[in-house]
N, C-alpha and C. Protein backbone atom coordinates (compact mmCIF):
# COMPACT_ATOMS: atom_id res chain seq x y z
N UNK A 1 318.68 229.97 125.96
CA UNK A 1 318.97 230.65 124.70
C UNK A 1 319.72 231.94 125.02
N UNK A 2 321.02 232.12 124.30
CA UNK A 2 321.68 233.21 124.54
C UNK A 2 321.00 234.37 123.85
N UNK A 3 321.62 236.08 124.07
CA UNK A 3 320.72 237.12 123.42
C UNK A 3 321.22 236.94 122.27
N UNK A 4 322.46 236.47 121.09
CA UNK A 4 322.65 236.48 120.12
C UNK A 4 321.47 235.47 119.37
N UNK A 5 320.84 234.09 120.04
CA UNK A 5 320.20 234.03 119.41
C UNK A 5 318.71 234.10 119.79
N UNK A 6 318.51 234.91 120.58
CA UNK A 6 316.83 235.80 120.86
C UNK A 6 316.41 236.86 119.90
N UNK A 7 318.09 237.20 119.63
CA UNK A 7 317.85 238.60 118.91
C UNK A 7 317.57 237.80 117.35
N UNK A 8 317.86 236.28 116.76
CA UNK A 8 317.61 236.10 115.83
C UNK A 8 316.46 235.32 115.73
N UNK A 9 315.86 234.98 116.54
CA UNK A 9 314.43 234.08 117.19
C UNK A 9 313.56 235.79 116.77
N UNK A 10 313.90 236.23 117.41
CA UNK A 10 313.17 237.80 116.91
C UNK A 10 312.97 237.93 115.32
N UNK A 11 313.92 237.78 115.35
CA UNK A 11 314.37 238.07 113.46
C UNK A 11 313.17 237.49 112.79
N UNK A 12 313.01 236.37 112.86
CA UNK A 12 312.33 235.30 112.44
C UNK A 12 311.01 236.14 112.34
N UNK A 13 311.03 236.60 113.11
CA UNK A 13 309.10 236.68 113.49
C UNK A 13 308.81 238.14 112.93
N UNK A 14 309.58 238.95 112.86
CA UNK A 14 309.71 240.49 112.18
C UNK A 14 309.91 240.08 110.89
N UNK A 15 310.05 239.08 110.59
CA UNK A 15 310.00 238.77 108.61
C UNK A 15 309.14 237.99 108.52
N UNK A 16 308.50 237.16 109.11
CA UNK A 16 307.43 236.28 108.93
C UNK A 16 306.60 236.55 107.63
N UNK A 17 305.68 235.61 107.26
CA UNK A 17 304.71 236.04 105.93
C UNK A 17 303.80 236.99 106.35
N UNK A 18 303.46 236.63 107.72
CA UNK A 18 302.34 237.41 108.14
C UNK A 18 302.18 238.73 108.39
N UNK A 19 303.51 239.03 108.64
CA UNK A 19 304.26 240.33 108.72
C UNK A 19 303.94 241.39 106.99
N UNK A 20 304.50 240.43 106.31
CA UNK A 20 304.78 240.88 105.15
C UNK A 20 303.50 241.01 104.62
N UNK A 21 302.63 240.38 104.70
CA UNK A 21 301.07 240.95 104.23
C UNK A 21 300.25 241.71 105.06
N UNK A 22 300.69 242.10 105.98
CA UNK A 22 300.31 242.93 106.86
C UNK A 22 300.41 244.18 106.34
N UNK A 23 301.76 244.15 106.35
CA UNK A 23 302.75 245.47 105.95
C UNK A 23 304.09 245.19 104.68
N UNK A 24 303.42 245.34 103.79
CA UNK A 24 304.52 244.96 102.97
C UNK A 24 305.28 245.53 102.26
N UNK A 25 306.39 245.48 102.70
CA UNK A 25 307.23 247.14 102.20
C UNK A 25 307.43 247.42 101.28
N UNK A 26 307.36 246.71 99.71
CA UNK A 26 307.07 246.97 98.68
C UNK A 26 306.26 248.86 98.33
N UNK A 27 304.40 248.32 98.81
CA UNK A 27 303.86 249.02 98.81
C UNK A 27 304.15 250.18 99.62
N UNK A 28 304.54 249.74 100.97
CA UNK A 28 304.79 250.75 101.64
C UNK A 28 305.68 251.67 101.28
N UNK A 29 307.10 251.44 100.71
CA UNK A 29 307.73 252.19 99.44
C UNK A 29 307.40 252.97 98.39
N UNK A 30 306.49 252.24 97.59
CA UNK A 30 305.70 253.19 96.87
C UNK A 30 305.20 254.22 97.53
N UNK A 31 304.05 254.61 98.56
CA UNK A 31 303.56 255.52 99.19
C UNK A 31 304.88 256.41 99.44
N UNK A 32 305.91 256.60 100.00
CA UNK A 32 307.06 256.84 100.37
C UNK A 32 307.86 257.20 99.10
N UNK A 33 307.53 256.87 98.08
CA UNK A 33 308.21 257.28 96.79
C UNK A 33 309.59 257.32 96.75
N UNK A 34 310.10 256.22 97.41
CA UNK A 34 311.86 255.62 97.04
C UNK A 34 311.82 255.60 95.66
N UNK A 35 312.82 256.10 94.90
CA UNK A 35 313.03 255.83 93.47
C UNK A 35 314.43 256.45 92.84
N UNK A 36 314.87 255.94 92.11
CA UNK A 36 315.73 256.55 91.59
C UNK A 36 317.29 256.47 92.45
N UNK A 37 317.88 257.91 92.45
CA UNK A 37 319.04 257.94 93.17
C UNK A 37 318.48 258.82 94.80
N UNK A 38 317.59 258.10 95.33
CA UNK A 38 317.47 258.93 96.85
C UNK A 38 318.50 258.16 97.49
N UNK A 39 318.83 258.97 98.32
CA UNK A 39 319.81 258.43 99.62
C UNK A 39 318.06 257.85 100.76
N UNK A 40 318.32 257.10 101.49
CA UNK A 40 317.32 256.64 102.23
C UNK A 40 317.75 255.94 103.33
N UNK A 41 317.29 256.57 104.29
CA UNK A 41 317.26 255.76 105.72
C UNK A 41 316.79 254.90 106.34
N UNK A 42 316.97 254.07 107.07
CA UNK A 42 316.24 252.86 107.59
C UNK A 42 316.84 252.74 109.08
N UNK A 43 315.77 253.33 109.72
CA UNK A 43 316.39 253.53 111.20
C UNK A 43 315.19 252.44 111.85
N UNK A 44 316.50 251.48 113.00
CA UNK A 44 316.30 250.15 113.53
C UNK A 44 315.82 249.17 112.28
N UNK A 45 317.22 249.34 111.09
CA UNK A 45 316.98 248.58 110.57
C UNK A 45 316.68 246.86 110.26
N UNK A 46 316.66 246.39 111.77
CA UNK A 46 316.61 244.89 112.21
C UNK A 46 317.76 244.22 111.01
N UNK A 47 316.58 243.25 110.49
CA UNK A 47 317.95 242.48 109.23
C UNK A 47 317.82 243.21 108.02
N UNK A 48 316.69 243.98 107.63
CA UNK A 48 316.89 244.53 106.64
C UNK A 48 314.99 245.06 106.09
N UNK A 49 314.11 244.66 106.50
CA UNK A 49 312.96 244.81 105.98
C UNK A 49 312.73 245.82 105.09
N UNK A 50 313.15 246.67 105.33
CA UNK A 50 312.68 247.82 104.29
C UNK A 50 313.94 248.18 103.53
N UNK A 51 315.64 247.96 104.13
CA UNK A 51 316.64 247.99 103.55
C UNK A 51 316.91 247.85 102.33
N UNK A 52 317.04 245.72 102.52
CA UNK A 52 317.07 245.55 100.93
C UNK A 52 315.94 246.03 99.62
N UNK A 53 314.40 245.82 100.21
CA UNK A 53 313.85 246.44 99.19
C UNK A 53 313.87 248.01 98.70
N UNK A 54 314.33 248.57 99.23
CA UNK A 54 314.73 249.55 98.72
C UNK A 54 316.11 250.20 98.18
N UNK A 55 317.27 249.38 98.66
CA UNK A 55 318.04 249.62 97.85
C UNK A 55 317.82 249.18 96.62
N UNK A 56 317.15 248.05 96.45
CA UNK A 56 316.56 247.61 94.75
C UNK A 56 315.64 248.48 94.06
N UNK A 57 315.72 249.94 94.76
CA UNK A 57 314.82 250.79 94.16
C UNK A 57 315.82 252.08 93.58
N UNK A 58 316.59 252.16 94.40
CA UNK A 58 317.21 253.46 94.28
C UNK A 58 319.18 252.48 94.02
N UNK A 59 319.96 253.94 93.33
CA UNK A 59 321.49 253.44 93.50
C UNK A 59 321.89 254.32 94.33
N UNK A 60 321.37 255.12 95.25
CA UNK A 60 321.71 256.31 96.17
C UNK A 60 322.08 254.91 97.06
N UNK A 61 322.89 255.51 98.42
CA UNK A 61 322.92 254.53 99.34
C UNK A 61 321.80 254.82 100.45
N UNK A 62 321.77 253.27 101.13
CA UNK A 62 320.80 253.35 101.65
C UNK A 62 321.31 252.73 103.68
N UNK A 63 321.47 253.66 104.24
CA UNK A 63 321.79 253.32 105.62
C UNK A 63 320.86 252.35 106.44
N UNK A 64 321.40 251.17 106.76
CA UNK A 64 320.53 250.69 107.68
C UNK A 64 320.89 250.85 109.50
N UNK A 65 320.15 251.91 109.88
CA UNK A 65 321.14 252.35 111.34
C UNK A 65 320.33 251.09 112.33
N UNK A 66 321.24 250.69 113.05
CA UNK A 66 320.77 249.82 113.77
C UNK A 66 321.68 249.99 114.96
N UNK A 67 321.20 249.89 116.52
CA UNK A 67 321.86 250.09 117.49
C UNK A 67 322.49 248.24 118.14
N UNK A 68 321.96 247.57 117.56
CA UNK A 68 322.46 246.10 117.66
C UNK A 68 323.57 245.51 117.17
N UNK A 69 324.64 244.91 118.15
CA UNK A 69 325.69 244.11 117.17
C UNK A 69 325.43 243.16 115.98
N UNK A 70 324.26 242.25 116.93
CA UNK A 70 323.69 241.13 115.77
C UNK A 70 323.35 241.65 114.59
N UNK A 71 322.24 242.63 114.85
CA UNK A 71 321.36 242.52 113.41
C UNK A 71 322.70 243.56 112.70
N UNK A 72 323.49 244.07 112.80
CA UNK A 72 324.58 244.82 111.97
C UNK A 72 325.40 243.80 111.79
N UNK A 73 325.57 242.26 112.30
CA UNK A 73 326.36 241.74 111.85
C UNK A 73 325.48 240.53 110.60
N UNK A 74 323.87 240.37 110.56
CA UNK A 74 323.23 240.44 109.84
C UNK A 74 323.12 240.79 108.46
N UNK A 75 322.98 242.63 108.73
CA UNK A 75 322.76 243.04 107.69
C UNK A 75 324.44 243.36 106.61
N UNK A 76 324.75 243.03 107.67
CA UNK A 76 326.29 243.43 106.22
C UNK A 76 326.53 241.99 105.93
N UNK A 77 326.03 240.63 106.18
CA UNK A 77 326.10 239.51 105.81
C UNK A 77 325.05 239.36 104.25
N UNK A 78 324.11 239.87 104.71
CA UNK A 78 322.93 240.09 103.72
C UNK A 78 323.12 240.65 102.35
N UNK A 79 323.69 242.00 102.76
CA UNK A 79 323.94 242.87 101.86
C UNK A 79 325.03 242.31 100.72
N UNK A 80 326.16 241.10 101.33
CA UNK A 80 327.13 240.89 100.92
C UNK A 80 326.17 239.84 99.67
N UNK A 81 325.65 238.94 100.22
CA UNK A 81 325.10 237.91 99.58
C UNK A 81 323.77 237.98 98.88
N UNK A 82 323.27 239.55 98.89
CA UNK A 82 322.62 239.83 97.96
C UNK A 82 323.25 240.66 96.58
N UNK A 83 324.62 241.04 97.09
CA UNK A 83 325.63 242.08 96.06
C UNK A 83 324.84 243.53 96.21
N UNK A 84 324.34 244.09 97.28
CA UNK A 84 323.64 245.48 97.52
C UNK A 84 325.24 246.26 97.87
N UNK A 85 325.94 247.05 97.03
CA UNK A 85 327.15 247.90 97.52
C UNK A 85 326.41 248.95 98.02
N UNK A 86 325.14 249.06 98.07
CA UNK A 86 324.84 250.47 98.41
C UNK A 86 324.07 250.13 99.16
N UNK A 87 324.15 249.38 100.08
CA UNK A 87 323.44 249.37 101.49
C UNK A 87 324.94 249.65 102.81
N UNK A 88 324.36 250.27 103.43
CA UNK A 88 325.49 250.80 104.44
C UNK A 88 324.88 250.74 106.14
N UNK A 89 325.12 249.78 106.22
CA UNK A 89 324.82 249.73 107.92
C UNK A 89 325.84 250.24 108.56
N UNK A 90 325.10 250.89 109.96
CA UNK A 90 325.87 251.86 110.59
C UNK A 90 325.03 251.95 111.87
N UNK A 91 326.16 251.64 112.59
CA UNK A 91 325.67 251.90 113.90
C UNK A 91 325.11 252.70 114.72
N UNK A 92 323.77 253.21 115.28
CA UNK A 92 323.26 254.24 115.80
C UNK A 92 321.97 253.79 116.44
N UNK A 93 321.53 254.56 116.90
CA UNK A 93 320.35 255.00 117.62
C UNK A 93 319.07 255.88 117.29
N UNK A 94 317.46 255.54 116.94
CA UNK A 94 316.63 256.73 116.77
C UNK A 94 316.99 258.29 117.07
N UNK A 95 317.78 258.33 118.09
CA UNK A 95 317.58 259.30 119.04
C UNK A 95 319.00 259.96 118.67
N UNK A 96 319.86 259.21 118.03
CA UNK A 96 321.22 260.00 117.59
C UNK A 96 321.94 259.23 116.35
N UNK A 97 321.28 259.51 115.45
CA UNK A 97 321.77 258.84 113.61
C UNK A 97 322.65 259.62 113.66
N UNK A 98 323.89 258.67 112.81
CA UNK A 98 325.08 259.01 112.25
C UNK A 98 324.94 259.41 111.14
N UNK A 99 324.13 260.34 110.64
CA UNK A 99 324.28 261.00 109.21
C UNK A 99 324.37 262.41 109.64
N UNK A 100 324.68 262.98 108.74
CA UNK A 100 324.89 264.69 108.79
C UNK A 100 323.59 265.57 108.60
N UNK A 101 323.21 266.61 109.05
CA UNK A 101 321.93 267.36 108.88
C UNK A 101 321.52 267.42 107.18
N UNK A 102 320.49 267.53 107.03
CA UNK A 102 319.76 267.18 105.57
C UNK A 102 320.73 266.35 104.78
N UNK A 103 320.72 265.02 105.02
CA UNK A 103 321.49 264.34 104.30
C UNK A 103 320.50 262.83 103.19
N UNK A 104 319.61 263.09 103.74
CA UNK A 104 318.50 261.68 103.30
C UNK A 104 317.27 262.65 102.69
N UNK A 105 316.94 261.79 101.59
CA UNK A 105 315.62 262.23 100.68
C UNK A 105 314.78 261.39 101.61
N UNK A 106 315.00 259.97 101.97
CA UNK A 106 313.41 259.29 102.48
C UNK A 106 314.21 258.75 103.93
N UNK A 107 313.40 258.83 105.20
CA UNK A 107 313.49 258.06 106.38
C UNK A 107 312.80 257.27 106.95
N UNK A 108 312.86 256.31 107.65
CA UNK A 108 311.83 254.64 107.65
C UNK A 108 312.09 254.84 109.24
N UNK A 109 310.75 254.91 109.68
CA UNK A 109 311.01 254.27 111.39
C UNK A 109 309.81 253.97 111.51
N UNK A 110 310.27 252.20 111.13
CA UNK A 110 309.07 250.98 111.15
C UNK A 110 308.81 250.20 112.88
N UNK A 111 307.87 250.50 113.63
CA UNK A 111 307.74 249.69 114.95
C UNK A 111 309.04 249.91 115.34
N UNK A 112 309.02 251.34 115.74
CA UNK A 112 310.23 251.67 116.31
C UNK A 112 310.25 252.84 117.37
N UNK A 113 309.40 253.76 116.94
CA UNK A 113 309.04 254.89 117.73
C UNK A 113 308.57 254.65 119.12
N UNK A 114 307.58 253.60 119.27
CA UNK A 114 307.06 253.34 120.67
C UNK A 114 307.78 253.24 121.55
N UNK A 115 308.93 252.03 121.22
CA UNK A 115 309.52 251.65 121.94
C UNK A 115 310.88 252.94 122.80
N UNK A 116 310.82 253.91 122.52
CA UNK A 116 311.67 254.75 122.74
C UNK A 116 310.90 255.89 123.94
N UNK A 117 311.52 256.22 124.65
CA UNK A 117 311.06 256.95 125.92
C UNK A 117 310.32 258.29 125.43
N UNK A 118 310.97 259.16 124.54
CA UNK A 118 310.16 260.22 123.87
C UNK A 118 310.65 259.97 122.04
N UNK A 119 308.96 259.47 122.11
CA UNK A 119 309.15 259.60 120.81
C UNK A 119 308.97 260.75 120.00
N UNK A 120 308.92 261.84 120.05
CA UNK A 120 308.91 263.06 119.59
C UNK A 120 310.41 263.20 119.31
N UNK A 121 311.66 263.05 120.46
CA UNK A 121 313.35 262.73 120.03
C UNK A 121 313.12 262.10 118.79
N UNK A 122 312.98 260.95 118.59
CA UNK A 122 313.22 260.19 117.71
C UNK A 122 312.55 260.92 115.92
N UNK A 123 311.20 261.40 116.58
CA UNK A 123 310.94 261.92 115.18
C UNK A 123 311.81 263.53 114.72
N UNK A 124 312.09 264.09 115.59
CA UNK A 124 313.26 265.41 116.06
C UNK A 124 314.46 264.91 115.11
N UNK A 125 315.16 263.90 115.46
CA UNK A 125 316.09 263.36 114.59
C UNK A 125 316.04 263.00 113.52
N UNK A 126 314.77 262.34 113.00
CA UNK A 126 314.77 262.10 111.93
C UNK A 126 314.27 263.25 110.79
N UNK A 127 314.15 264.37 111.51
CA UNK A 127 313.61 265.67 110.93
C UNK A 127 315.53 265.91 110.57
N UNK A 128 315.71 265.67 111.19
CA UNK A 128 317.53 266.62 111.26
C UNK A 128 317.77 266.38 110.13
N UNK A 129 317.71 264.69 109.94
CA UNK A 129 318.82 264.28 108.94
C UNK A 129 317.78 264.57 107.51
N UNK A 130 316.92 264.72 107.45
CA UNK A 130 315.69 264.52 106.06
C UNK A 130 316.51 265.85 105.11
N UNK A 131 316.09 265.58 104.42
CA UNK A 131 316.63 267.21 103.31
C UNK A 131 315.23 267.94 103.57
N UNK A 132 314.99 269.52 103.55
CA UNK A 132 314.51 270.15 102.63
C UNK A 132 313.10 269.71 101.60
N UNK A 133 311.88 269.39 102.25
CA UNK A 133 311.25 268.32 100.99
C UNK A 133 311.08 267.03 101.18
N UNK A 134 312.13 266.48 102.14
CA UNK A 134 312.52 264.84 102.22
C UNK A 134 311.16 264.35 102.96
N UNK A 135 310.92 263.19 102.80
CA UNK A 135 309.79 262.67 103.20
C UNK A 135 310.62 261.11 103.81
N UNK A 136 309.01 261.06 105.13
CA UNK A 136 309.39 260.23 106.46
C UNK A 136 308.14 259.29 105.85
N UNK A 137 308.75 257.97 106.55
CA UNK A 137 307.89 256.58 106.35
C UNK A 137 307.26 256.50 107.94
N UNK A 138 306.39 256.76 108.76
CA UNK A 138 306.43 255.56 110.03
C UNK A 138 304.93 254.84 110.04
N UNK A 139 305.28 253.79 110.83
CA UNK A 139 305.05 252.48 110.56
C UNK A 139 304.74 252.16 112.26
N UNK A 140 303.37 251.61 112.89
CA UNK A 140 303.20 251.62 114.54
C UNK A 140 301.67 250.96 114.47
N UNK A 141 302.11 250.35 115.64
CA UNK A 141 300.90 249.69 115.84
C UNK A 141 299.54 250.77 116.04
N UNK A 142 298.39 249.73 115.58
CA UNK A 142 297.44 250.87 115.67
C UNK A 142 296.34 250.69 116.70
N UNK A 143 296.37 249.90 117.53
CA UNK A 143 295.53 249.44 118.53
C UNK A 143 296.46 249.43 119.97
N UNK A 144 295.93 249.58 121.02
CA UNK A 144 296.67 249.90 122.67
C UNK A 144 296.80 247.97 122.48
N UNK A 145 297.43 247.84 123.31
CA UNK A 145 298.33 246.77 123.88
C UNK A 145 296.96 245.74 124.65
N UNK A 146 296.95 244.14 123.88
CA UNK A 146 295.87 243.39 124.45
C UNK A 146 295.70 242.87 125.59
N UNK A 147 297.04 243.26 126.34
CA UNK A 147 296.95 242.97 127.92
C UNK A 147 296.58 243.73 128.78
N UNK A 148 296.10 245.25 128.18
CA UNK A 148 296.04 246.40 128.65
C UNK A 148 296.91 247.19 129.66
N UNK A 149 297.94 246.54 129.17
CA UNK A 149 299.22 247.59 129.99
C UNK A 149 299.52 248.29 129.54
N UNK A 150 300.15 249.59 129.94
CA UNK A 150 299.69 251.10 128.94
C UNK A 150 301.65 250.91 128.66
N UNK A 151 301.65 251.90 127.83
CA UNK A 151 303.49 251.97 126.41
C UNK A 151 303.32 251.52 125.68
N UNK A 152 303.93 251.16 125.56
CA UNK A 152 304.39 250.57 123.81
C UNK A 152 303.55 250.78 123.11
N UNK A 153 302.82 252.07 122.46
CA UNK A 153 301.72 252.68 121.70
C UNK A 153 302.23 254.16 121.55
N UNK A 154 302.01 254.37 120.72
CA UNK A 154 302.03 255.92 119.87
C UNK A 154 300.33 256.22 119.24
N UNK A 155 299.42 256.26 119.49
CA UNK A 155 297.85 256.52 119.27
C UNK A 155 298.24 257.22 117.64
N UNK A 156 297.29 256.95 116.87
CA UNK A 156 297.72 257.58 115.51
C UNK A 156 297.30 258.64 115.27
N UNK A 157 296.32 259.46 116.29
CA UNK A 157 296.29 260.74 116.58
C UNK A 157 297.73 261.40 116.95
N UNK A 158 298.21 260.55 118.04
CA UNK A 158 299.15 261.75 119.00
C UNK A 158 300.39 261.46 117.62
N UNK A 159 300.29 260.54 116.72
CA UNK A 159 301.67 260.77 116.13
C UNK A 159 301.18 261.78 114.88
N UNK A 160 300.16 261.97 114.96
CA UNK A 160 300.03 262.74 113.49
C UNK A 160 300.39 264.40 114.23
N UNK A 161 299.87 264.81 115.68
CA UNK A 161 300.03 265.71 116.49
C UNK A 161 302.00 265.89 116.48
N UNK A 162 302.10 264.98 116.95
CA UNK A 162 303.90 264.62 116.95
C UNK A 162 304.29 265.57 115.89
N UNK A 163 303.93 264.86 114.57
CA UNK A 163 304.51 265.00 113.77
C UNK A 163 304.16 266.66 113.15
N UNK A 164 302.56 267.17 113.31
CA UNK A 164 302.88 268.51 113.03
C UNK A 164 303.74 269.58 114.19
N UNK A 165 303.88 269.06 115.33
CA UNK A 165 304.98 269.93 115.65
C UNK A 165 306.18 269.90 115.36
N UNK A 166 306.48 268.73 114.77
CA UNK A 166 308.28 268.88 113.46
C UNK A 166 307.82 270.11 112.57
N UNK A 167 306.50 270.14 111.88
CA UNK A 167 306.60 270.59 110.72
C UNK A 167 306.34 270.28 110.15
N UNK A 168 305.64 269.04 110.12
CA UNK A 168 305.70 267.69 108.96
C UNK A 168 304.33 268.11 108.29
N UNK A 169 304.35 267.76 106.66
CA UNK A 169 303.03 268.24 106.23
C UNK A 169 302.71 266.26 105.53
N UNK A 170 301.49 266.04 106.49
CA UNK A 170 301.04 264.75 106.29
C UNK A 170 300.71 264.33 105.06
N UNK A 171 301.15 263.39 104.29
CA UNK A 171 300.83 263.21 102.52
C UNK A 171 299.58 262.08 102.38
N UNK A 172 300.19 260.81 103.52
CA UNK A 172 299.38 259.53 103.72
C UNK A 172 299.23 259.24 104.42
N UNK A 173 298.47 258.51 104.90
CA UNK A 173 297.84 257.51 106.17
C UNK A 173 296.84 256.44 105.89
N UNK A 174 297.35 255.46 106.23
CA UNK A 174 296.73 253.99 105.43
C UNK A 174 296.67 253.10 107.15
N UNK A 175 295.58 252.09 106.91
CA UNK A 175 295.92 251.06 107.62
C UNK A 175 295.60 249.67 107.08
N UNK A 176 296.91 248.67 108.03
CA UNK A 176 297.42 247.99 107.33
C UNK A 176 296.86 246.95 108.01
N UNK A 177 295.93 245.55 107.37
CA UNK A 177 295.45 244.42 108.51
C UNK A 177 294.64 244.96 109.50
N UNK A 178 294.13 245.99 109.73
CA UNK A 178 293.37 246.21 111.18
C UNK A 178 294.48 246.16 112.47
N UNK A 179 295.72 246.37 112.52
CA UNK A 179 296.75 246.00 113.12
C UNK A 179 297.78 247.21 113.01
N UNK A 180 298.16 247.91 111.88
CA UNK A 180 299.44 248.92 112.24
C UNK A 180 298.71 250.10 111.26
N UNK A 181 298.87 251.44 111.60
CA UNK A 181 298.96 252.46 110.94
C UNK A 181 300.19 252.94 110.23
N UNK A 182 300.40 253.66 109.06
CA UNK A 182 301.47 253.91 108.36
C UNK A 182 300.71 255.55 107.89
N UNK A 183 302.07 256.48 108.42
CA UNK A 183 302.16 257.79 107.92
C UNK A 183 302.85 258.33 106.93
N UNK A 184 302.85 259.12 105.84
CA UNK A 184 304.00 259.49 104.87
C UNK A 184 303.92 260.89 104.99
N UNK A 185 305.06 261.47 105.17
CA UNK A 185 304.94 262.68 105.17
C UNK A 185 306.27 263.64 105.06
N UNK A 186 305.67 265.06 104.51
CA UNK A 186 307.03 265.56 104.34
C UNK A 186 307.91 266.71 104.89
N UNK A 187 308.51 266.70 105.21
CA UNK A 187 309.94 268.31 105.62
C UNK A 187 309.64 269.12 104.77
N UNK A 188 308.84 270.03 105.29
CA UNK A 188 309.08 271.42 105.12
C UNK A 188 310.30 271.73 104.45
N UNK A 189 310.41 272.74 103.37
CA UNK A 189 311.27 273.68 103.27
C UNK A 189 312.12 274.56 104.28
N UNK A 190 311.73 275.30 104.87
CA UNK A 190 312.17 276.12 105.94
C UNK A 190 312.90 275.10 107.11
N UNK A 191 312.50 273.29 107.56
CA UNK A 191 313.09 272.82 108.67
C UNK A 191 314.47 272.99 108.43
């Protein structure tokens, strides 16, 4: 199997049902209070999980940054054949989004943070681009790894720690299935 289609063998399983009642971004939106005309981010937006449902929330546009050829050649397939003009995939990285400083009311980094060498960068960036007020979605597993090999974990302590050294003033914290923690929270004035 080539990586074009591992990366969509992946796909598969990041949308699954099981996924979706786990964590279902609907709700998870609500908490996050997409509405209206927010501009909104969706960083490692895969094919779209939190994308399309939320551009069906808001007419602001809604970036899906994704550092992958596939899933960007995905999501602008998606977008086309759902008629979303205001979804905008764009190529980037946690660690260096192509948006301009305070440019997004809401930011999404769903099972994404772990995987990144310092995740504190990643939440750093997503502080950059937030407005003033703007409020962050993240989304991480909530249990250490069942093989007991230590990474790929963010403890939902150390991210709530993480996150008050942005600044971040914590709104929510839910868990989802016995399986992922979800934080909502917001940018300071002064960042």
């Amino acid at each position: 199997m080539n990586d074009h289609n591992k990366e969509l063998a992946g796909l598969d399983r990041l949308e699954s049902q099981e996924r979706l009642g786990a964590t279902p971004p609907e709700r998870l939106l609500d908490l996050a209070g997409v509405q209206n005309d927010d501009v909104v981010l969706d960083i490692g937006a895969g094919g779209g999980y939190f994308t399309f449902p939320a551009a069906g929330r808001t007419k602001g546009r809604v970036y899906a940054v994704e550092a992958s050829p596939v899933m960007l050649e995905v999501l602008r397939g998606r977008a086309l054949d759902l008629g979303k003009a205001n979804v905008i995939p764009a190529k980037g990285s946690a660690e260096r989004l192509p948006l301009e400083d305070g440019s997004a009311d809401v930011a999404i980094a769903s099972l994404l943070l772990h995987i990144l060498p310092s995740p504190e960068d990643g939440l750093k960036e997503m502080f950059r681009v937030l407005k003033p007020g703007g409020r962050g979605l993240v989304v991480e597993w909530l249990h250490p790894r069942e093989d007991g090999k230590p990474g790929h974990r963010v403890p939902l302590e150390t991210m709530k720690l993480h996150l008050e050294a942005c600044g971040a003033e914590a709104v929510h914290v839910d868990i989802w299935a016995d399986t992922y923690y979800s934080i909502v929270f917001r940018k300071g004035p002064r960042m």
